[in-house]
PDB file of N, CA and C in Angstrom:
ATOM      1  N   UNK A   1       2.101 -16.770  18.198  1.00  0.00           N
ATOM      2  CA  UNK A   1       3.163 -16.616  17.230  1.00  0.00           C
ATOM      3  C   UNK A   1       4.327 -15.890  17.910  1.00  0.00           C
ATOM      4  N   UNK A   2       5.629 -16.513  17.432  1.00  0.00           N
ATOM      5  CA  UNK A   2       6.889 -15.723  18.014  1.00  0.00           C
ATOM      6  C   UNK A   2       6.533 -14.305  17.629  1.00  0.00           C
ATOM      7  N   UNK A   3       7.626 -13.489  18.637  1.00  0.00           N
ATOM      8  CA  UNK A   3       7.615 -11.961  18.102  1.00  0.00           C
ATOM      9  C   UNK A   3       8.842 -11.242  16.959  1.00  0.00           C
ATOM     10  N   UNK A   4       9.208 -12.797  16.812  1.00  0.00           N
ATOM     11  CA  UNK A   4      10.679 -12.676  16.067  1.00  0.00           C
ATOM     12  C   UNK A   4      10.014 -12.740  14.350  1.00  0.00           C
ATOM     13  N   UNK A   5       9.409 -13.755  14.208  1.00  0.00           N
ATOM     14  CA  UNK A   5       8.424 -13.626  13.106  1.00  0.00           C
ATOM     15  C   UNK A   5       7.317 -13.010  12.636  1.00  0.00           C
ATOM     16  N   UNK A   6       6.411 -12.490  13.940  1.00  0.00           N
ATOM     17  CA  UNK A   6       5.524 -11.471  13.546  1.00  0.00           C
ATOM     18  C   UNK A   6       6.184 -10.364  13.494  1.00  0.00           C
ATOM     19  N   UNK A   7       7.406  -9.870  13.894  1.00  0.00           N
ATOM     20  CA  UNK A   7       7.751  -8.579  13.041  1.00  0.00           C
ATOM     21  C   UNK A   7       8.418  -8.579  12.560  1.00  0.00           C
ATOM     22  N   UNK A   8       9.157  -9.953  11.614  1.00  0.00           N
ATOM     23  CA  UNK A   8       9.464  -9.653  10.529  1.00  0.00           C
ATOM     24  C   UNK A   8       8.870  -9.728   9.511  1.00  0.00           C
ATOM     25  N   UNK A   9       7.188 -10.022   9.659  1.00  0.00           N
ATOM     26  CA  UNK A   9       6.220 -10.531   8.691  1.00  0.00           C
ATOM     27  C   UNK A   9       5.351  -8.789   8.219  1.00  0.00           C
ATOM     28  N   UNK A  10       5.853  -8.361   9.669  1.00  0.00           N
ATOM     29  CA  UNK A  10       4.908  -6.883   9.502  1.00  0.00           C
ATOM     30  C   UNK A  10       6.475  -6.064   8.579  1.00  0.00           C
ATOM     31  N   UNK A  11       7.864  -6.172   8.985  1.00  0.00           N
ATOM     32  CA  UNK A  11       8.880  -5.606   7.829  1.00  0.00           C
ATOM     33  C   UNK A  11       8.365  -5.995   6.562  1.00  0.00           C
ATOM     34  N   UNK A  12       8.129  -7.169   6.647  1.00  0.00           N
ATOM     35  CA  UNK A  12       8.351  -7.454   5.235  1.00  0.00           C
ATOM     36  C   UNK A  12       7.021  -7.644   4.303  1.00  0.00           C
ATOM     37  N   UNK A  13       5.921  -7.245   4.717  1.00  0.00           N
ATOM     38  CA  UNK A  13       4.409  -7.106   4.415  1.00  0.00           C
ATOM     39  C   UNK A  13       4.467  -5.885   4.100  1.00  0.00           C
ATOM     40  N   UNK A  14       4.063  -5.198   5.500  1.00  0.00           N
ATOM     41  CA  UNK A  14       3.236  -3.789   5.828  1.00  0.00           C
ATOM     42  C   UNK A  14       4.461  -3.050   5.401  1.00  0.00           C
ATOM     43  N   UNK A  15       5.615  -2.412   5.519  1.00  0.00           N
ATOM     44  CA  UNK A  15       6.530  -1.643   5.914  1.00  0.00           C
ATOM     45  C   UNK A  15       7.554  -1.762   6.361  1.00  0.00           C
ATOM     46  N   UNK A  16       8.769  -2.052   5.662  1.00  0.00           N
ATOM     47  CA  UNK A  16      10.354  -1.702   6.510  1.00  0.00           C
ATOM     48  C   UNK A  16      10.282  -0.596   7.334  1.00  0.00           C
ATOM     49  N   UNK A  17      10.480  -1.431   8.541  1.00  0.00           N
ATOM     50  CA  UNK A  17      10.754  -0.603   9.964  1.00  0.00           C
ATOM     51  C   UNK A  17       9.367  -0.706  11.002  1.00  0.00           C
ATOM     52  N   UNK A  18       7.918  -1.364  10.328  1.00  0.00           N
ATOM     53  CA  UNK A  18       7.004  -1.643  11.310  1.00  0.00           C
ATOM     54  C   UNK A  18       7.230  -2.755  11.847  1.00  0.00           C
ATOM     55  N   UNK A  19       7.916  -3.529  11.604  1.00  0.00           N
ATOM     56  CA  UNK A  19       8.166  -3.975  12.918  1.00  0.00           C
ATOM     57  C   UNK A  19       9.165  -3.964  13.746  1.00  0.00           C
ATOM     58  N   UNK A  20       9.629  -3.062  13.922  1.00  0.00           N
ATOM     59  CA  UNK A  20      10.895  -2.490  14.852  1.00  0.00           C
ATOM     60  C   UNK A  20       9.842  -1.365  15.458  1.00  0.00           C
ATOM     61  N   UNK A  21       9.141  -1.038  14.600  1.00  0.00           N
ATOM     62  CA  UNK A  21       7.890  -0.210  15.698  1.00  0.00           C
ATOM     63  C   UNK A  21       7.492  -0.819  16.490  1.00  0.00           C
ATOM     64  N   UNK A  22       6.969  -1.808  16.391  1.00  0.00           N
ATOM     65  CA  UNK A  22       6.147  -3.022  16.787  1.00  0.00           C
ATOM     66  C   UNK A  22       6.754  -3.653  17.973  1.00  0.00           C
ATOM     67  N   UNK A  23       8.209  -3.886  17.839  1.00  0.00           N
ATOM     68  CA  UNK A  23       9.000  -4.128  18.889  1.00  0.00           C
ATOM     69  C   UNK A  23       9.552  -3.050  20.397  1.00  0.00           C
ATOM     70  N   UNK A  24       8.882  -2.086  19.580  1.00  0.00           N
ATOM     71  CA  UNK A  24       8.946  -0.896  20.165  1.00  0.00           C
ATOM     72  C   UNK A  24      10.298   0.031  20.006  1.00  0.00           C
ATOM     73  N   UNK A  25      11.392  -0.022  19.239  1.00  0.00           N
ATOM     74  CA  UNK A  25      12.684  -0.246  18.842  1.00  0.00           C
ATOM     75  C   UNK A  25      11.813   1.507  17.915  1.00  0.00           C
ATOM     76  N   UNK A  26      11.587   2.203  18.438  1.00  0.00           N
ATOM     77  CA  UNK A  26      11.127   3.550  18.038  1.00  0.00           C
ATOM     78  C   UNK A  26      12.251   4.213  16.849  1.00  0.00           C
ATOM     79  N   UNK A  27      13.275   4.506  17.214  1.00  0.00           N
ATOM     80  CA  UNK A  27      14.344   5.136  16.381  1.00  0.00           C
ATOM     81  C   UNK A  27      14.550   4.358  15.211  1.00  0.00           C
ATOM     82  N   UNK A  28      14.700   3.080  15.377  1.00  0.00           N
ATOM     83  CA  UNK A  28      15.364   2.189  14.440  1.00  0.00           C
ATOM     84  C   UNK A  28      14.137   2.375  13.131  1.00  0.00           C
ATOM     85  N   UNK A  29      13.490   1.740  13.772  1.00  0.00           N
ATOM     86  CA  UNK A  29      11.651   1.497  12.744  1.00  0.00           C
ATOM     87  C   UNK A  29      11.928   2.869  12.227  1.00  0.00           C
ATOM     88  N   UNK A  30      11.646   4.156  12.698  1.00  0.00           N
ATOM     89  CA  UNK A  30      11.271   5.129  11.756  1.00  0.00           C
ATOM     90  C   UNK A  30      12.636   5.318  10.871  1.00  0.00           C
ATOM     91  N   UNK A  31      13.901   5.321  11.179  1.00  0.00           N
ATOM     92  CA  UNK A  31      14.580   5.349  10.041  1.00  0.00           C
ATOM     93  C   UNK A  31      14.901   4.254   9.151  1.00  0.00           C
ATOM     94  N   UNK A  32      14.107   3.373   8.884  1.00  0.00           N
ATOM     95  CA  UNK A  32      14.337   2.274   7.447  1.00  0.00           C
ATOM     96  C   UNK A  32      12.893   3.113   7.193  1.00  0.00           C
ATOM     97  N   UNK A  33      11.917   3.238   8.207  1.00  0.00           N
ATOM     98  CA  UNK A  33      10.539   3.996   7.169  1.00  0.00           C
ATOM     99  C   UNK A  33      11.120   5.194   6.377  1.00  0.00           C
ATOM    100  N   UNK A  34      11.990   6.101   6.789  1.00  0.00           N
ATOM    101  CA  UNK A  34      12.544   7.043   6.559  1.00  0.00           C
ATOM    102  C   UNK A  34      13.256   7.424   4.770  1.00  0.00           C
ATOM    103  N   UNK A  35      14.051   6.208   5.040  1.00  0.00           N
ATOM    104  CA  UNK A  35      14.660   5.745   4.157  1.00  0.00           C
ATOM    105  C   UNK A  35      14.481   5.241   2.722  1.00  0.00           C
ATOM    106  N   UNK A  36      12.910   4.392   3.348  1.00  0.00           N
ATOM    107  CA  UNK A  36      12.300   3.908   2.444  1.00  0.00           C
ATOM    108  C   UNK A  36      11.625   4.916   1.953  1.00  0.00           C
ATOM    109  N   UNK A  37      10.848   5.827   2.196  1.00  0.00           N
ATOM    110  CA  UNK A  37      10.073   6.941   1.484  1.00  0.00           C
ATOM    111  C   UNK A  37      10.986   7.775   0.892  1.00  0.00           C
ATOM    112  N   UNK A  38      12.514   8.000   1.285  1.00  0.00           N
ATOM    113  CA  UNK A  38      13.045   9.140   0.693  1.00  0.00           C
ATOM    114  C   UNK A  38      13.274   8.241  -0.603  1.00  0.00           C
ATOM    115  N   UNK A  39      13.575   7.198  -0.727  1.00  0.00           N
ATOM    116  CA  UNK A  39      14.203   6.422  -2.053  1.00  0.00           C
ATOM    117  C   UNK A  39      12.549   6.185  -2.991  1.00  0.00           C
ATOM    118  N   UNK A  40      11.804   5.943  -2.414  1.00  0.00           N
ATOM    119  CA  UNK A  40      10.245   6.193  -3.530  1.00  0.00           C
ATOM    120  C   UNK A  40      10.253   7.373  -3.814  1.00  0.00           C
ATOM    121  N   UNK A  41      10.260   8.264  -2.732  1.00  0.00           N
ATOM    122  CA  UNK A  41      10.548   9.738  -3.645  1.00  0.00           C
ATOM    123  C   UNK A  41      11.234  10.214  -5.141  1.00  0.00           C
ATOM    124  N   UNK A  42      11.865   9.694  -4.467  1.00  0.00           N
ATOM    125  CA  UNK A  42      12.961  10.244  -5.560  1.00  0.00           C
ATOM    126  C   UNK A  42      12.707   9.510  -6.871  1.00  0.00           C
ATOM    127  N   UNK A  43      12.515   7.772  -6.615  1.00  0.00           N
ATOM    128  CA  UNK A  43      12.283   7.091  -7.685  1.00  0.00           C
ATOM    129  C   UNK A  43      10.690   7.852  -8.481  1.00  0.00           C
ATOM    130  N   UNK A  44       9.992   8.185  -7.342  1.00  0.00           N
ATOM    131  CA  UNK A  44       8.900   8.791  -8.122  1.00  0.00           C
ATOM    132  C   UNK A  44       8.691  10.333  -9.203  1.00  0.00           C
ATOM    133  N   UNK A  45       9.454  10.587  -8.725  1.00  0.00           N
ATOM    134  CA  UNK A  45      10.380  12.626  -9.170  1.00  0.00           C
ATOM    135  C   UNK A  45      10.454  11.771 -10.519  1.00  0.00           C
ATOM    136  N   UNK A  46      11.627  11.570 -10.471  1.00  0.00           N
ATOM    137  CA  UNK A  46      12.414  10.856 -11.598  1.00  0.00           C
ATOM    138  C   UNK A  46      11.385   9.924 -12.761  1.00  0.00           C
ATOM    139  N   UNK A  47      10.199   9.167 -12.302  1.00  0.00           N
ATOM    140  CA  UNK A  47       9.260   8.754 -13.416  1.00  0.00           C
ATOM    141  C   UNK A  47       8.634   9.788 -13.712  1.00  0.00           C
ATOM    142  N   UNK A  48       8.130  10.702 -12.871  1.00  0.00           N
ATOM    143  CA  UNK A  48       7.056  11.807 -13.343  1.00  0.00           C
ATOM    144  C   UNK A  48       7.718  12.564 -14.436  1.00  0.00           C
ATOM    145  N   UNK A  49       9.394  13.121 -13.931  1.00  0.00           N
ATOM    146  CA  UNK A  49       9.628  13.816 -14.898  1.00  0.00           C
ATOM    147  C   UNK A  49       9.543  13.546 -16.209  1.00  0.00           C
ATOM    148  N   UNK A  50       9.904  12.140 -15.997  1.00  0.00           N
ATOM    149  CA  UNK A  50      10.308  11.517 -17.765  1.00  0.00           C
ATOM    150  C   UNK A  50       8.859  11.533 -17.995  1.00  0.00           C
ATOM    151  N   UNK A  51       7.864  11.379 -17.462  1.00  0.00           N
ATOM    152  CA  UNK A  51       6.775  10.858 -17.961  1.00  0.00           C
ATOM    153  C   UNK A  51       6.045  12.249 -18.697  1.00  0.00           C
ATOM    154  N   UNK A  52       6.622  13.704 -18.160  1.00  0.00           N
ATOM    155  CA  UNK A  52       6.390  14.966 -18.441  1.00  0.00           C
ATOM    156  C   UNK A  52       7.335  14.959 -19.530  1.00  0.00           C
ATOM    157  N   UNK A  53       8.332  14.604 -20.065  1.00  0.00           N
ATOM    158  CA  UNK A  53       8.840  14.885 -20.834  1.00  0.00           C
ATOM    159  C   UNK A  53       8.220  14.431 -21.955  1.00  0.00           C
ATOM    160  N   UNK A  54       7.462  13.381 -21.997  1.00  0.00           N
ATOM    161  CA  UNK A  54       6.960  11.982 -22.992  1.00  0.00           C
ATOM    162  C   UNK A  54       6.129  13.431 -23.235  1.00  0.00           C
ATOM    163  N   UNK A  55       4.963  13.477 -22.645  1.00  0.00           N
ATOM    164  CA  UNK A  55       3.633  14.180 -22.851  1.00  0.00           C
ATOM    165  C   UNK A  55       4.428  15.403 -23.188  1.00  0.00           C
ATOM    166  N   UNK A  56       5.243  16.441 -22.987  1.00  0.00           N
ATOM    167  CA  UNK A  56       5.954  17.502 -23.922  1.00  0.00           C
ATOM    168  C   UNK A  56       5.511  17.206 -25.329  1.00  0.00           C
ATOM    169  N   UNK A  57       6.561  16.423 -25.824  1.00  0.00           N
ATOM    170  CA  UNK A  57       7.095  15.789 -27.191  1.00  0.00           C
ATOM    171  C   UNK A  57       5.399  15.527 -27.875  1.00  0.00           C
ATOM    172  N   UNK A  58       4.461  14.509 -27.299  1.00  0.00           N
ATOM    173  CA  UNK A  58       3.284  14.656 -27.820  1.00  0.00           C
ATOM    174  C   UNK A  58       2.746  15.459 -28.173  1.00  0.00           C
ATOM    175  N   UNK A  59       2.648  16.340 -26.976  1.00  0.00           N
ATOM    176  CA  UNK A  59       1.830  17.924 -27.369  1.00  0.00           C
ATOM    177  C   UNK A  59       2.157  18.485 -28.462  1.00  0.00           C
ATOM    178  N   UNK A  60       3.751  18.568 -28.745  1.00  0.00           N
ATOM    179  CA  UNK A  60       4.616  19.204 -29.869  1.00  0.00           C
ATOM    180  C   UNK A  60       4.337  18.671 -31.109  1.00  0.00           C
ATOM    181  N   UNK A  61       4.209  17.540 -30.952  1.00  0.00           N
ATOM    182  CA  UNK A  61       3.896  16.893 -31.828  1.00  0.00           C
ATOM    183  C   UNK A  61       5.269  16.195 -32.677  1.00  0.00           C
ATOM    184  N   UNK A  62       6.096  15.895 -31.651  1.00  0.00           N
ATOM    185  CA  UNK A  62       7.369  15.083 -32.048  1.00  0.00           C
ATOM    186  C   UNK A  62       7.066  13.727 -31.520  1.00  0.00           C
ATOM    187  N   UNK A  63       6.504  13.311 -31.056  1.00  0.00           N
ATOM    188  CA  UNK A  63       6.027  11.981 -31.063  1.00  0.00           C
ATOM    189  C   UNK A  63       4.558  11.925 -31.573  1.00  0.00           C
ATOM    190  N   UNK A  64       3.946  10.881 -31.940  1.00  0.00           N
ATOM    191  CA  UNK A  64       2.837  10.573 -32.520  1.00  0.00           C
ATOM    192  C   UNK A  64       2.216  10.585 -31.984  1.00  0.00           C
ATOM    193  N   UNK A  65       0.417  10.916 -31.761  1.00  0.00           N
ATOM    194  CA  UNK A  65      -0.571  10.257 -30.533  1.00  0.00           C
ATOM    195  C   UNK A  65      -1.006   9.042 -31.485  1.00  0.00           C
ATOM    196  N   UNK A  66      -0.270   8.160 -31.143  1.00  0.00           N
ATOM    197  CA  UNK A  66      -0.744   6.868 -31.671  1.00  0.00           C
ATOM    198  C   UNK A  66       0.076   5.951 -30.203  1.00  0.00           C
ATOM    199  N   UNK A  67      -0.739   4.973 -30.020  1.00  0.00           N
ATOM    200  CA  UNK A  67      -0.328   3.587 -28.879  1.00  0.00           C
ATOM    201  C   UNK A  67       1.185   3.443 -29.668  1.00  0.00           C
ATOM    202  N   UNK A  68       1.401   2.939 -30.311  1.00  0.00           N
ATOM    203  CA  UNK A  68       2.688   2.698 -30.715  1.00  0.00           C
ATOM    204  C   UNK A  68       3.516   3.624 -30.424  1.00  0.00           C
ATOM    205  N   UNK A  69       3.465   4.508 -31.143  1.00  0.00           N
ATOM    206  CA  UNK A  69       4.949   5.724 -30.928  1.00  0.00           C
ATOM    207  C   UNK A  69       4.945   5.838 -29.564  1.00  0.00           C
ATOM    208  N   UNK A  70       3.538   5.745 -28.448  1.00  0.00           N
ATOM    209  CA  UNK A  70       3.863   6.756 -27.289  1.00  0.00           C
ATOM    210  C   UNK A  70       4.863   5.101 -26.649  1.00  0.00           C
ATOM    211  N   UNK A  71       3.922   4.228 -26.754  1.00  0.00           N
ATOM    212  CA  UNK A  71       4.827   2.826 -26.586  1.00  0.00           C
ATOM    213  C   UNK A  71       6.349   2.981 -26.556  1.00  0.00           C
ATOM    214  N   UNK A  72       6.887   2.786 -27.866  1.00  0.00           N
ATOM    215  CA  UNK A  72       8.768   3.056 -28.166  1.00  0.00           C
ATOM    216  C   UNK A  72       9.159   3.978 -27.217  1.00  0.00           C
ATOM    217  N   UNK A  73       8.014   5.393 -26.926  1.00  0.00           N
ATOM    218  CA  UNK A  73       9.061   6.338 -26.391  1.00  0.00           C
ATOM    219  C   UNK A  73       9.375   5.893 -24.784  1.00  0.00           C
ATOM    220  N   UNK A  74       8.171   5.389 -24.259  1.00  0.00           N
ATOM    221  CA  UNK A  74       8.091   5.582 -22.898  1.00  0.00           C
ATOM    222  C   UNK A  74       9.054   3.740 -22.823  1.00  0.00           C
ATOM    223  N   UNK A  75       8.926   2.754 -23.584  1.00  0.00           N
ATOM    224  CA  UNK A  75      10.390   2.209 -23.729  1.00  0.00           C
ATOM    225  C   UNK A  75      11.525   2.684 -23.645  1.00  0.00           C
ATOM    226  N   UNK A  76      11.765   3.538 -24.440  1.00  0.00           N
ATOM    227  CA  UNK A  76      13.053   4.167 -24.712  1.00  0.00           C
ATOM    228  C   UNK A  76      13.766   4.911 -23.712  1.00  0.00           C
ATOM    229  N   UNK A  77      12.765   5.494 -23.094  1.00  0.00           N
ATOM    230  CA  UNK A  77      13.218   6.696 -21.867  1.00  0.00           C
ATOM    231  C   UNK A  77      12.995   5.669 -20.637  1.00  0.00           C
ATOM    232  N   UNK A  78      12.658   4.118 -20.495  1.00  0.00           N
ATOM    233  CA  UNK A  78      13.155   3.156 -19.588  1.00  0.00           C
ATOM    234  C   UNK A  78      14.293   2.790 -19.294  1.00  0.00           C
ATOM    235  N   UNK A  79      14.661   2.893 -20.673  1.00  0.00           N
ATOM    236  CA  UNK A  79      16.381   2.448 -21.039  1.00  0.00           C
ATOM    237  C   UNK A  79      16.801   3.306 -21.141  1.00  0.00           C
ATOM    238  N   UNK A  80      16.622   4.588 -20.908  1.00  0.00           N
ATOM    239  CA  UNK A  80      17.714   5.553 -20.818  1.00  0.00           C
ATOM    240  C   UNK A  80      18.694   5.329 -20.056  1.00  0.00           C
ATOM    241  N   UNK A  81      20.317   5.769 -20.571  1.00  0.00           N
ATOM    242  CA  UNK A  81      21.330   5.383 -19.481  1.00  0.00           C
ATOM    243  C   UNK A  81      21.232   6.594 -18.332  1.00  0.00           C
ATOM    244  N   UNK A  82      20.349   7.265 -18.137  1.00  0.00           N
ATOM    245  CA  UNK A  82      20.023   7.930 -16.542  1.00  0.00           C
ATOM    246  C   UNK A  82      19.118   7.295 -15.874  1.00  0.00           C
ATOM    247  N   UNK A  83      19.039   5.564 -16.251  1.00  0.00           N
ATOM    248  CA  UNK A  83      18.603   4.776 -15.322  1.00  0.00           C
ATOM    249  C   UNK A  83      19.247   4.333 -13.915  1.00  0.00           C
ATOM    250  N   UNK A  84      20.594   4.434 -13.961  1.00  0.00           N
ATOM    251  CA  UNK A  84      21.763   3.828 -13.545  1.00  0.00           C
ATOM    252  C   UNK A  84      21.139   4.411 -11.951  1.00  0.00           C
ATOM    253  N   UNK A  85      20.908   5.770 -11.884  1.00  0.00           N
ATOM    254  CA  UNK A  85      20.718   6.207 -10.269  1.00  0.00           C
ATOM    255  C   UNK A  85      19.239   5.768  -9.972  1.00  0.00           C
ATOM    256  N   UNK A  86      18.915   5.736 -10.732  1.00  0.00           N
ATOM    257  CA  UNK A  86      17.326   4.865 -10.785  1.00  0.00           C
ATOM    258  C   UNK A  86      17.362   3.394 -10.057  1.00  0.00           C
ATOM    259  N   UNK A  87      18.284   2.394 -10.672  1.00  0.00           N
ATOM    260  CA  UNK A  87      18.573   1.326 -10.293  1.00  0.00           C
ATOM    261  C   UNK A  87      19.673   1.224  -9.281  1.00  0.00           C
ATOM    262  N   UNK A  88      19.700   2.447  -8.686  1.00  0.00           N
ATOM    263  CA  UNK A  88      20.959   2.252  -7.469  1.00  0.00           C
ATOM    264  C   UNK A  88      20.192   2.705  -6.737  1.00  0.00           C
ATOM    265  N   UNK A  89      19.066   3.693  -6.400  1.00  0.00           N
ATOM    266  CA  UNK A  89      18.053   3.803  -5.276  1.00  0.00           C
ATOM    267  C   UNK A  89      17.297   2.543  -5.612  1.00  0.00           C
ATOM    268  N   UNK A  90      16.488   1.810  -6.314  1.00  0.00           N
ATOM    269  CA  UNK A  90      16.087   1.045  -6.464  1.00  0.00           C
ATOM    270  C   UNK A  90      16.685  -0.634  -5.290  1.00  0.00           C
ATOM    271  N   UNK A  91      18.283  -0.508  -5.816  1.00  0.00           N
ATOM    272  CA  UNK A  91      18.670  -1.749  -4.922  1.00  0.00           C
ATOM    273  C   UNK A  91      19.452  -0.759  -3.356  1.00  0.00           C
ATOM    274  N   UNK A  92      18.959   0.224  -3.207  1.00  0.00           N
ATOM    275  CA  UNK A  92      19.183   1.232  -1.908  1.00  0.00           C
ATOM    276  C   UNK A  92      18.111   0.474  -1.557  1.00  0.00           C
ATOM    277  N   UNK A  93      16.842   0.673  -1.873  1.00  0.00           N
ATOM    278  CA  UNK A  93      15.378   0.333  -1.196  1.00  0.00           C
ATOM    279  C   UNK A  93      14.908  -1.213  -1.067  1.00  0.00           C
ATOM    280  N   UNK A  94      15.851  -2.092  -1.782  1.00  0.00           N
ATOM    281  CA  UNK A  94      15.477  -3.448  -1.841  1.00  0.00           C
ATOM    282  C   UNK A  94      16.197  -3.517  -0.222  1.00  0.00           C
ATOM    283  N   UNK A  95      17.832  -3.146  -0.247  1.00  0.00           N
ATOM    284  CA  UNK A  95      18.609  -3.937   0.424  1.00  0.00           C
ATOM    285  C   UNK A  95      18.184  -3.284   2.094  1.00  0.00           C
ATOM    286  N   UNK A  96      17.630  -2.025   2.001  1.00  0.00           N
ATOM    287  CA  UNK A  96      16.888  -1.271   3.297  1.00  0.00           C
ATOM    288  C   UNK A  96      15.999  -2.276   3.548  1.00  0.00           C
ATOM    289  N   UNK A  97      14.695  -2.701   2.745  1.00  0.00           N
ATOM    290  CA  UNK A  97      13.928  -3.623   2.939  1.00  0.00           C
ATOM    291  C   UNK A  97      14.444  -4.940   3.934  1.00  0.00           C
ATOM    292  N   UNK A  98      15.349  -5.437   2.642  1.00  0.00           N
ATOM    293  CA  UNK A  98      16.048  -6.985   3.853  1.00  0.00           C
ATOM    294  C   UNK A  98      16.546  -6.378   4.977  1.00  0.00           C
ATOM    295  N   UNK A  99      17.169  -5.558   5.075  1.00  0.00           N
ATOM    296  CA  UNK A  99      17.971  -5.217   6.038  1.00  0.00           C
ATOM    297  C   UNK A  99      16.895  -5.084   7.357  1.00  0.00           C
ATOM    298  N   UNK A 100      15.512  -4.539   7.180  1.00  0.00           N
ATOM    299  CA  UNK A 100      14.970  -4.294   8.108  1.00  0.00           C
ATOM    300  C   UNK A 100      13.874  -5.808   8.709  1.00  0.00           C
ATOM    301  N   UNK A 101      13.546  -6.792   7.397  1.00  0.00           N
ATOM    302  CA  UNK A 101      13.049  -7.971   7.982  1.00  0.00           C
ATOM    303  C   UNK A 101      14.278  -8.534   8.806  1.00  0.00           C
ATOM    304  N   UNK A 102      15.395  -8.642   8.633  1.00  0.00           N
ATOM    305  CA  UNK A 102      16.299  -9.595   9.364  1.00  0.00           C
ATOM    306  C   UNK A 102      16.749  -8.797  10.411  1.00  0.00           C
ATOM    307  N   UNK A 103      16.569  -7.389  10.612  1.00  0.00           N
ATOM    308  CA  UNK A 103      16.801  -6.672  11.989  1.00  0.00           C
ATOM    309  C   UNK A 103      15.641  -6.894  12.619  1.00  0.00           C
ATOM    310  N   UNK A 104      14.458  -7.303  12.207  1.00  0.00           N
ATOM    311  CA  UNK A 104      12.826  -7.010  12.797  1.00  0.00           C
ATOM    312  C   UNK A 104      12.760  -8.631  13.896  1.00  0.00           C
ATOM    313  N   UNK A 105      13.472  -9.594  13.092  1.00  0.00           N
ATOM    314  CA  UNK A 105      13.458 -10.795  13.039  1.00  0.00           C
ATOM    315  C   UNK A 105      14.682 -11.624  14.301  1.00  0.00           C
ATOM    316  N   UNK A 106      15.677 -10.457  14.583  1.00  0.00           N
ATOM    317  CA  UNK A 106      16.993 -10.345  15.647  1.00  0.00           C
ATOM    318  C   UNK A 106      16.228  -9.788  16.373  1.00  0.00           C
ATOM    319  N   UNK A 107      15.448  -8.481  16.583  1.00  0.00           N
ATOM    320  CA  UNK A 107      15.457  -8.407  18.033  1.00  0.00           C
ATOM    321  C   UNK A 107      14.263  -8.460  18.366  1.00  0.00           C
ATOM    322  N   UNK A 108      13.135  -9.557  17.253  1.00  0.00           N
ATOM    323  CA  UNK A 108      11.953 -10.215  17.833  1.00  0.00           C
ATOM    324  C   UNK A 108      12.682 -11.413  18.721  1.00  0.00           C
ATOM    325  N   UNK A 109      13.951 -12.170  18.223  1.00  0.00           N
ATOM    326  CA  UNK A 109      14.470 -13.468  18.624  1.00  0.00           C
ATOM    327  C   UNK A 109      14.956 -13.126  20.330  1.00  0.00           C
ATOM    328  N   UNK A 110      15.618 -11.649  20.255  1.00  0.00           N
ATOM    329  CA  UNK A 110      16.124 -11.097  21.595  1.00  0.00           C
ATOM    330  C   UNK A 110      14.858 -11.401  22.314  1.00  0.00           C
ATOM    331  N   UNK A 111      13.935 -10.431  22.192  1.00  0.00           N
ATOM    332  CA  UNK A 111      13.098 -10.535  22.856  1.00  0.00           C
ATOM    333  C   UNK A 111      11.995 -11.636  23.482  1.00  0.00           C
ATOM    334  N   UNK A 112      12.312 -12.675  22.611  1.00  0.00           N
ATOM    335  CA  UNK A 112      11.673 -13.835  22.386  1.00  0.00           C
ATOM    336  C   UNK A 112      12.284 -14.515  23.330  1.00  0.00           C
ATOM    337  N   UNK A 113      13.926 -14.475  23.530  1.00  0.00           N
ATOM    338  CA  UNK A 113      14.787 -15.686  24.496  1.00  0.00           C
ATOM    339  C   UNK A 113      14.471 -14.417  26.053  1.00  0.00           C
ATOM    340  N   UNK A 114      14.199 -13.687  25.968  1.00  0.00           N
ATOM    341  CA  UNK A 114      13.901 -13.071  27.479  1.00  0.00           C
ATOM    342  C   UNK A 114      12.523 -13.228  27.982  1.00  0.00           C
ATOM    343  N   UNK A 115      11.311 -13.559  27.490  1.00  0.00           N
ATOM    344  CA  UNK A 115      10.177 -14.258  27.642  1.00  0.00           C
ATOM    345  C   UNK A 115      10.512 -15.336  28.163  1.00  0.00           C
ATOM    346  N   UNK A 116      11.430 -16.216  27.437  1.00  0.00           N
ATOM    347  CA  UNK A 116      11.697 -17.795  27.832  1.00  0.00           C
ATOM    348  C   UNK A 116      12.679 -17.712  29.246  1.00  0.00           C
ATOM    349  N   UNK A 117      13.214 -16.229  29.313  1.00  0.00           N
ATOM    350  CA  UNK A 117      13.972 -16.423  30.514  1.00  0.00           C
ATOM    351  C   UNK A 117      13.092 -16.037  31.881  1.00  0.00           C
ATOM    352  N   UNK A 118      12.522 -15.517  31.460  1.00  0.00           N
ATOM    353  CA  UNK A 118      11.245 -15.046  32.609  1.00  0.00           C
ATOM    354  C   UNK A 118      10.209 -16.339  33.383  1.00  0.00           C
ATOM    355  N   UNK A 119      10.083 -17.109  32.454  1.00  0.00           N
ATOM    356  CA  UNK A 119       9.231 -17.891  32.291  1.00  0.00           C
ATOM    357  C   UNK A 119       9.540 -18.976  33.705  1.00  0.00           C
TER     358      UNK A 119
END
């Protein structure tokens, strides 16, 4: 298999930026990994909290312990309009993603036409 496609198969499988590891491209690979964990982070902060806020309100007993009410709320606080930075790390981490199969995929191709030049 080319090396232009097996690491963009390992970007776009395993990890943005393993295969720029893979290519050996050390710096590059760890910062889309980099990148990519700081933006789950954060996306993850940001569910827990709300999700602490939900379970607050239960305890209090301002929402219901019934499937339904907890349902609407944890709807509701989906659609909260402090989604907006939610859905802007969100397409931060999509476009890191592409960005790193089609870099994984350029300098598998580099490396690929210098094999053929060796050859």
């Amino acid at each position: 298999m080319k090396k232009s496609i097996y690491a963009a198969m390992l970007s776009g499988i395993i990890c943005p930026g393993s295969g720029q590891l893979w290519l050996g491209k050390k710096l590059l690979g760890w910062g889309f990994i980099s990148i990519s964990l700081l933006c789950v982070l954060v996306i993850m902060n940001q569910i827990i909290s709300r999700a602490q806020v939900i379970a607050e309100q239960i305890l209090a007993g301002e929402i219901g312990n019934d499937l339904s009410s907890i349902y609407a709320a944890v709807s509701g606080a989906a659609l909260d309009t402090a989604g907006a930075s939610m859905s802007a790390l969100t397409w931060v981490f999509l476009a890191n993603w592409g960005l790193s199969i089609i870099s994984a995929f350029w300098l598998g191709a580099q490396q690929d036409k210098q094999l053929q030049l060796q050859k």
